[in-house]
PDB file of N, CA and C in Angstrom:
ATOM      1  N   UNK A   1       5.020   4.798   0.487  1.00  0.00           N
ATOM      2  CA  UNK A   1       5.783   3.912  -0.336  1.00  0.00           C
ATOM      3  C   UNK A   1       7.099   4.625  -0.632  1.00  0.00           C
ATOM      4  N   UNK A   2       7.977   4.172  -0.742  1.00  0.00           N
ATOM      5  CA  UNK A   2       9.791   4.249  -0.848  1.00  0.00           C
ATOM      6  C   UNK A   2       9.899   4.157  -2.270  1.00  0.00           C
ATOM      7  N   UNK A   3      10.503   4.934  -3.347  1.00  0.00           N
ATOM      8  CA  UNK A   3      11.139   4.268  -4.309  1.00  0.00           C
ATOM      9  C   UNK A   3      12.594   4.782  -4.442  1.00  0.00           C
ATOM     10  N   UNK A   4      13.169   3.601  -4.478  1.00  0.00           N
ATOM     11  CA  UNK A   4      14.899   3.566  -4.465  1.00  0.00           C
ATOM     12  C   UNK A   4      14.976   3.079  -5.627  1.00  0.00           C
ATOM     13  N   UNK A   5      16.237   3.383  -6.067  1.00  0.00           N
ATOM     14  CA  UNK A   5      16.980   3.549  -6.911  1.00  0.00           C
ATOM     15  C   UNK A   5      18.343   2.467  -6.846  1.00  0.00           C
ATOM     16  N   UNK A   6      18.955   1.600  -7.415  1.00  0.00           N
ATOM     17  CA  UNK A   6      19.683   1.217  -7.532  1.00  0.00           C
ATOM     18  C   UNK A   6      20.953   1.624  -8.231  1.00  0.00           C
ATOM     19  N   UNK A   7      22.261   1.863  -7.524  1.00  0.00           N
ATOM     20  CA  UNK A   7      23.196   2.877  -8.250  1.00  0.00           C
ATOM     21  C   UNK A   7      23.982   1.963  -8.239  1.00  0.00           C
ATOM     22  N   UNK A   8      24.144   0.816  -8.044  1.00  0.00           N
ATOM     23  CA  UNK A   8      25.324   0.144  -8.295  1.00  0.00           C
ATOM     24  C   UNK A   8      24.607  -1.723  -7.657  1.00  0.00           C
ATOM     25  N   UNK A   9      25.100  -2.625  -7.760  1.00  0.00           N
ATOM     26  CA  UNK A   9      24.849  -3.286  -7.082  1.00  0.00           C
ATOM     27  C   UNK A   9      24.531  -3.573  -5.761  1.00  0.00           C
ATOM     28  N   UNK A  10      25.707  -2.916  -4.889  1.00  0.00           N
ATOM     29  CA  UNK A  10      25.749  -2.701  -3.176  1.00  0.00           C
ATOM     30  C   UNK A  10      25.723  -1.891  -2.950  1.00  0.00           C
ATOM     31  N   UNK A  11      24.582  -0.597  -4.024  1.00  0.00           N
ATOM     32  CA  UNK A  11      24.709   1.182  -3.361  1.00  0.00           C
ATOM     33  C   UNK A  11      23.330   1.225  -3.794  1.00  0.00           C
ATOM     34  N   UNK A  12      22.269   1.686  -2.849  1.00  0.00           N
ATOM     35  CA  UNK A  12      20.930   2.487  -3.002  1.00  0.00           C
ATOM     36  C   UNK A  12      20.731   3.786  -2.465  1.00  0.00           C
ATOM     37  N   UNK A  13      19.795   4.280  -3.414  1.00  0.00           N
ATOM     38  CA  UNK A  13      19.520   5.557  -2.600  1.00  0.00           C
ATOM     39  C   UNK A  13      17.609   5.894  -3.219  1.00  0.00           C
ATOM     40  N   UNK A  14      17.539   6.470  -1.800  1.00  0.00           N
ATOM     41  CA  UNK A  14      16.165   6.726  -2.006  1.00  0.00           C
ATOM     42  C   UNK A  14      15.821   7.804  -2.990  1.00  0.00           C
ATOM     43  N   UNK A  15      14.725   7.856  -4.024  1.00  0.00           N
ATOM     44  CA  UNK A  15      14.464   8.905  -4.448  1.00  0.00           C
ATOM     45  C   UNK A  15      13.050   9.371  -3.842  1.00  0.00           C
ATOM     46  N   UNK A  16      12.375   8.879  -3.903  1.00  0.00           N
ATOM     47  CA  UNK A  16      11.183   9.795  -3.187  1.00  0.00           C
ATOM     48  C   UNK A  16      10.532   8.490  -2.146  1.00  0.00           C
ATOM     49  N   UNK A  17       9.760   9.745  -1.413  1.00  0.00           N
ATOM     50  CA  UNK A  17       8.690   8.581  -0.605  1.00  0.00           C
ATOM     51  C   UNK A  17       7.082   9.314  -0.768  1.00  0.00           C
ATOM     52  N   UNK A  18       6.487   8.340  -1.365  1.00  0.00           N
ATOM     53  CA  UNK A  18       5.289   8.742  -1.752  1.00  0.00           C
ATOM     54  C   UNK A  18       4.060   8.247  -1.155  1.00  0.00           C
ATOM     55  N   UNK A  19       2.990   9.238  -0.943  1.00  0.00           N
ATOM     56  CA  UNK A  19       2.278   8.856   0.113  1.00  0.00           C
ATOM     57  C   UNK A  19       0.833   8.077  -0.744  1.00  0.00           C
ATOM     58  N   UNK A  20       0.466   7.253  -0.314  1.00  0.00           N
ATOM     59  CA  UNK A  20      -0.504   6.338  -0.381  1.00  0.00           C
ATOM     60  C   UNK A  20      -1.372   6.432   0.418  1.00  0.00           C
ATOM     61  N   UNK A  21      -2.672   5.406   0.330  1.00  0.00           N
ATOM     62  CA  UNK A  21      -3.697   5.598   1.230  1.00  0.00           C
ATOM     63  C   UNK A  21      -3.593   4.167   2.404  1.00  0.00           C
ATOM     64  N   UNK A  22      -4.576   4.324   3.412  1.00  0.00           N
ATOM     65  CA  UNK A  22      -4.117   3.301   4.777  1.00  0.00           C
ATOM     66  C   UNK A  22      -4.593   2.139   3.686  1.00  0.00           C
ATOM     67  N   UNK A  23      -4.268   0.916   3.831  1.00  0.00           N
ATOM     68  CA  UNK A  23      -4.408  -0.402   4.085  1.00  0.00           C
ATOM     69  C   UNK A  23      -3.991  -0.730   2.586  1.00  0.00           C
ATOM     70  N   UNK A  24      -3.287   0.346   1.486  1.00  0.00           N
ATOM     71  CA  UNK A  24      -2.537   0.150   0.364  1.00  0.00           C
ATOM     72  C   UNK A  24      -0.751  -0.703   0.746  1.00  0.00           C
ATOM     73  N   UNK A  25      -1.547  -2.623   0.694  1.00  0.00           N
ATOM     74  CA  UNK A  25      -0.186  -3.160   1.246  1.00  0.00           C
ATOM     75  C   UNK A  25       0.353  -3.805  -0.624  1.00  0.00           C
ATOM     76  N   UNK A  26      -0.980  -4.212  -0.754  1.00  0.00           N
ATOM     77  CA  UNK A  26      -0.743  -5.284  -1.761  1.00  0.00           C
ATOM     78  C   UNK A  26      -0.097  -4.310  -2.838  1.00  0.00           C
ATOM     79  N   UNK A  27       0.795  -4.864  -3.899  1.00  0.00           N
ATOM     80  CA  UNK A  27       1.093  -4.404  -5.318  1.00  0.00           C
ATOM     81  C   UNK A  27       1.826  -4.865  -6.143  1.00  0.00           C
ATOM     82  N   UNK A  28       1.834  -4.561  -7.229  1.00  0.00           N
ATOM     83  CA  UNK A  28       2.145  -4.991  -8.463  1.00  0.00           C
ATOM     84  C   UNK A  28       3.073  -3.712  -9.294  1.00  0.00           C
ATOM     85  N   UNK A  29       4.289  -4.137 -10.191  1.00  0.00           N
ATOM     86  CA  UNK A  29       5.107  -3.369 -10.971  1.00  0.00           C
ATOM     87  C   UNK A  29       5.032  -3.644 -12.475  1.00  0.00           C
ATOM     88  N   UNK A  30       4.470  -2.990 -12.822  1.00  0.00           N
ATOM     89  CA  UNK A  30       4.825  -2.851 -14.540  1.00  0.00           C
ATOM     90  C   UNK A  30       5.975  -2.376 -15.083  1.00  0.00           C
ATOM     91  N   UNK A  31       6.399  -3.667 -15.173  1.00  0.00           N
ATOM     92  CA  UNK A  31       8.756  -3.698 -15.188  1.00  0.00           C
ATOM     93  C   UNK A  31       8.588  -3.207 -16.488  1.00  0.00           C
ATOM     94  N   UNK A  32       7.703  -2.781 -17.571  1.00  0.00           N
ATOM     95  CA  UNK A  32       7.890  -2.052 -19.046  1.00  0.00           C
ATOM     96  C   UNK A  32       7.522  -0.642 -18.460  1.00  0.00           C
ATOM     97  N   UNK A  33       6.712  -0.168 -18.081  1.00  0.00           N
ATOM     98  CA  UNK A  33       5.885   0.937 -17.552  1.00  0.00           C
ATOM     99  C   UNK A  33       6.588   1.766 -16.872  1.00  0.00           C
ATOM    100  N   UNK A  34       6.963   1.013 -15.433  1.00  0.00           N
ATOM    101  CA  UNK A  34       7.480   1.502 -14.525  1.00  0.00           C
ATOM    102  C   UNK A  34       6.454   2.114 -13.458  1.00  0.00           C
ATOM    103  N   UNK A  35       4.980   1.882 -13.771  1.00  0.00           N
ATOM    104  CA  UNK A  35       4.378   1.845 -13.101  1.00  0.00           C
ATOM    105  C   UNK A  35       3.889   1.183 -11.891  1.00  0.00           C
ATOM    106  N   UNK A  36       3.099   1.279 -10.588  1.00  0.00           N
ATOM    107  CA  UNK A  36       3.404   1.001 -10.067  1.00  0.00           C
ATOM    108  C   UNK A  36       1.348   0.784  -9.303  1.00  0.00           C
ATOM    109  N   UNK A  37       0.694  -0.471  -9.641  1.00  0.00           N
ATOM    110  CA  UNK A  37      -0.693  -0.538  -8.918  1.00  0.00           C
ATOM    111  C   UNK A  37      -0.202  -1.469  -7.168  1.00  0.00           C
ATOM    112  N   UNK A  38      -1.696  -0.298  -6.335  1.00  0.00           N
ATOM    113  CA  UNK A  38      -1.622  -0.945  -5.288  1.00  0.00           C
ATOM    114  C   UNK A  38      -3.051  -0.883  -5.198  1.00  0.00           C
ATOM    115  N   UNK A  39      -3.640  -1.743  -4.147  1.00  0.00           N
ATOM    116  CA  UNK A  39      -5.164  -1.991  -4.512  1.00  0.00           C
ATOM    117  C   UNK A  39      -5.514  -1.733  -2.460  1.00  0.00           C
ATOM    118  N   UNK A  40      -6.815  -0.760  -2.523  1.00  0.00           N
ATOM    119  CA  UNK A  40      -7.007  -0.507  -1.168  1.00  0.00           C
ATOM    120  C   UNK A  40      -8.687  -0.408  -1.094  1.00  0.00           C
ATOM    121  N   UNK A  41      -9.194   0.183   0.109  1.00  0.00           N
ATOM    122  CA  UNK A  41     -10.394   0.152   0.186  1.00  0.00           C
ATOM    123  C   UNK A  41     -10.627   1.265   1.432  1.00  0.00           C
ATOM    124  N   UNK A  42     -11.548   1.844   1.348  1.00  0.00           N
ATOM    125  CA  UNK A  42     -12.256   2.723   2.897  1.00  0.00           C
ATOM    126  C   UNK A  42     -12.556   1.666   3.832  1.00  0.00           C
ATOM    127  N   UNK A  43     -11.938   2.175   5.173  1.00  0.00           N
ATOM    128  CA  UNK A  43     -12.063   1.099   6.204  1.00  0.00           C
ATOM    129  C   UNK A  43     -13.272   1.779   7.262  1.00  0.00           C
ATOM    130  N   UNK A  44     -13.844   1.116   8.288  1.00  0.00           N
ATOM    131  CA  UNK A  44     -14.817   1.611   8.971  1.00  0.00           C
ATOM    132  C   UNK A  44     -13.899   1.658  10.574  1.00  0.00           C
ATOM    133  N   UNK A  45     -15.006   1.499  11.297  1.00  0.00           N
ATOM    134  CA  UNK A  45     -14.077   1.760  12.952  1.00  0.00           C
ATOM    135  C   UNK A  45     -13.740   0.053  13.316  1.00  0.00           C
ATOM    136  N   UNK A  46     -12.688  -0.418  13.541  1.00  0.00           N
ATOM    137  CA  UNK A  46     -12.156  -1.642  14.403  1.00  0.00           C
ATOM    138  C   UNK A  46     -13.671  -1.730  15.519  1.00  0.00           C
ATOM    139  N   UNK A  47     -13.957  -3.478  15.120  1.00  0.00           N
ATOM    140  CA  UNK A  47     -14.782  -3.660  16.392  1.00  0.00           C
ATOM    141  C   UNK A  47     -14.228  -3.584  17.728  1.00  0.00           C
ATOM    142  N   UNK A  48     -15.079  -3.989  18.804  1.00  0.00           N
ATOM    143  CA  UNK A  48     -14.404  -3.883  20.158  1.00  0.00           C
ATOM    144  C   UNK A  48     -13.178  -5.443  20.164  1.00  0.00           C
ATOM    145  N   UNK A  49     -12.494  -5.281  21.125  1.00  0.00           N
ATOM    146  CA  UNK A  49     -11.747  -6.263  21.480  1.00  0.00           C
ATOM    147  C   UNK A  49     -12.444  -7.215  22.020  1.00  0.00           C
ATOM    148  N   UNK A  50     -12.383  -8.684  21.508  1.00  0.00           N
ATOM    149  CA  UNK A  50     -12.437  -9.316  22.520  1.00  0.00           C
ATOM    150  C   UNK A  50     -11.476 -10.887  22.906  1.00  0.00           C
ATOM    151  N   UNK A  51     -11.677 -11.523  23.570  1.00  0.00           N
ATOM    152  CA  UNK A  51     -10.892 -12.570  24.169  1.00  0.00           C
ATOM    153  C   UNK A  51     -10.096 -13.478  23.144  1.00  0.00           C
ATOM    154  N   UNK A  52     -11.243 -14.275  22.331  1.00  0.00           N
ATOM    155  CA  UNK A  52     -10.646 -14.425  20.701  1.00  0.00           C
ATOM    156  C   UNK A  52      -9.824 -13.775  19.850  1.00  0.00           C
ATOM    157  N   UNK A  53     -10.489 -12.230  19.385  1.00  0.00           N
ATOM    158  CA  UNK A  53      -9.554 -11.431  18.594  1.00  0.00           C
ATOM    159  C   UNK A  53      -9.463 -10.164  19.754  1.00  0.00           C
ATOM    160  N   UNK A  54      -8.211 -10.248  20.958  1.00  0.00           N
ATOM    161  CA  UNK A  54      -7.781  -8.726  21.025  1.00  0.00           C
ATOM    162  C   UNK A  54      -7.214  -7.971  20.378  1.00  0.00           C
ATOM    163  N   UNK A  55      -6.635  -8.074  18.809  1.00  0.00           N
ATOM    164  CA  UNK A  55      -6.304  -6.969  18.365  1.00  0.00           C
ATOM    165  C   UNK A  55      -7.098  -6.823  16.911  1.00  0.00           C
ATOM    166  N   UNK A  56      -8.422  -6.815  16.648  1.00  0.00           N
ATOM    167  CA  UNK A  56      -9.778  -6.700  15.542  1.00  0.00           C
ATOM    168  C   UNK A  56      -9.607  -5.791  14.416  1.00  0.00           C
ATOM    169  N   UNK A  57      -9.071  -5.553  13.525  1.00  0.00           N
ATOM    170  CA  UNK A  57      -8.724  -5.081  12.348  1.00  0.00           C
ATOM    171  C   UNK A  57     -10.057  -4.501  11.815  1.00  0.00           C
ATOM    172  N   UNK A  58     -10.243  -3.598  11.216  1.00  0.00           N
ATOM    173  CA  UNK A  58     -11.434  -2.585  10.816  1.00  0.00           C
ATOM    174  C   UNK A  58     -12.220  -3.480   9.623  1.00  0.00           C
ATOM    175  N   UNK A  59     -13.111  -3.334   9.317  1.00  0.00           N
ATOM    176  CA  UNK A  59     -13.366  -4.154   8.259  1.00  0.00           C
ATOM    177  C   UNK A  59     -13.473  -3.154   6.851  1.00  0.00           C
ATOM    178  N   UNK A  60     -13.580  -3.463   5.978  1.00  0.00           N
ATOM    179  CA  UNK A  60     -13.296  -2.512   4.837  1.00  0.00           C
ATOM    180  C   UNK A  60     -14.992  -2.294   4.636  1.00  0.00           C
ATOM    181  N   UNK A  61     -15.355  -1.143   3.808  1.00  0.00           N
ATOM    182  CA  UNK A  61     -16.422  -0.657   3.756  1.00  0.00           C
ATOM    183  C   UNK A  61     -16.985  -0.708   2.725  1.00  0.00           C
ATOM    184  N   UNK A  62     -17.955  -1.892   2.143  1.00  0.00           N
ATOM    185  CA  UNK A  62     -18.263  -2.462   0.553  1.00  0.00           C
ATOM    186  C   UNK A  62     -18.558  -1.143  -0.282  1.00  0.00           C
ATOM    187  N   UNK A  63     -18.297  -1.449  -1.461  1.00  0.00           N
ATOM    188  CA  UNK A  63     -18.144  -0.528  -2.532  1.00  0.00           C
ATOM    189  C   UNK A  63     -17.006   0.561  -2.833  1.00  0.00           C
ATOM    190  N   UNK A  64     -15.557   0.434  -1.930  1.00  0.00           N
ATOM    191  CA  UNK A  64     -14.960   1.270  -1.609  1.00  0.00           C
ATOM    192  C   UNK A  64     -14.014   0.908  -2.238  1.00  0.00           C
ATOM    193  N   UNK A  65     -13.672  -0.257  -3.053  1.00  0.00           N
ATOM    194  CA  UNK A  65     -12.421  -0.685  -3.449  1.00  0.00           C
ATOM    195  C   UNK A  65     -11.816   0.259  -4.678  1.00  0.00           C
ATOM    196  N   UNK A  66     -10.580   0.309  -3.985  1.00  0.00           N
ATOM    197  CA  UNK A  66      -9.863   1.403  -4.957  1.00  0.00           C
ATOM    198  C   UNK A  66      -8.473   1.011  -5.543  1.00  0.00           C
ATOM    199  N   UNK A  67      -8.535   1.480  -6.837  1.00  0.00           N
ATOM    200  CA  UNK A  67      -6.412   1.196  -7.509  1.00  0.00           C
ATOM    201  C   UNK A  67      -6.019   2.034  -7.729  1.00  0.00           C
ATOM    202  N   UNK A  68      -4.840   2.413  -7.062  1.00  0.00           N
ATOM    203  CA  UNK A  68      -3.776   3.971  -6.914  1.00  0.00           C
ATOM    204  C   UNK A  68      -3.113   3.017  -8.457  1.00  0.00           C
ATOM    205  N   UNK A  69      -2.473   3.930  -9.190  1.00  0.00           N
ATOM    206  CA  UNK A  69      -1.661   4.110  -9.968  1.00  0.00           C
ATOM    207  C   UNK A  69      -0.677   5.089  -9.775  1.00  0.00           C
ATOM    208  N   UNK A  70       0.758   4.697  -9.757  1.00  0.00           N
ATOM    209  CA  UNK A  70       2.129   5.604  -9.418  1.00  0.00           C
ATOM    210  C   UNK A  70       2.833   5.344 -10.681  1.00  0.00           C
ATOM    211  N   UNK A  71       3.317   6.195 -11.350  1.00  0.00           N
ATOM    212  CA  UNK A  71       4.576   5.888 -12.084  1.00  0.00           C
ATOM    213  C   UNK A  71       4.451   7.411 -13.063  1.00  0.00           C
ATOM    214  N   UNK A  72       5.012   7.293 -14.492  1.00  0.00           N
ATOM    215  CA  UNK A  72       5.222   8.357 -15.540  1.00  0.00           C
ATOM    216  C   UNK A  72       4.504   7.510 -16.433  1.00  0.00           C
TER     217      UNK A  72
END
């Protein structure tokens, strides 16, 4: 994850890039906080390919669901 900084209207700059876990897409900002939830899970192995789905996405691994918290 990227967090930039806004220095002007038409000027950004990155301040850090912070590492997260795989399949942490979804999230949410606590605009008082400045915190920052993303919601993920342990994934298992991608089934095989086949004709229907050639490209089979891993399935997540029940009981694994997890919420990163980022901020101060």
């Amino acid at each position: 994850m990227t967090v930039v900084h806004e220095d002007s209207p038409d000027k950004f700059s990155v301040v850090e890039n912070v590492q997260t876990q795989r399949g942490a897409r979804t999230m949410a900002l606590d605009a008082k906080t400045h915190k920052v939830y993303l919601v993920t899970a342990e994934f298992g192995p991608a089934p095989a390919p086949t004709s229907e789905h050639p490209h089979p996405r891993p399935a997540m691994k029940p009981g694994t669901f997890t919420l990163l918290v980022f901020g101060n």
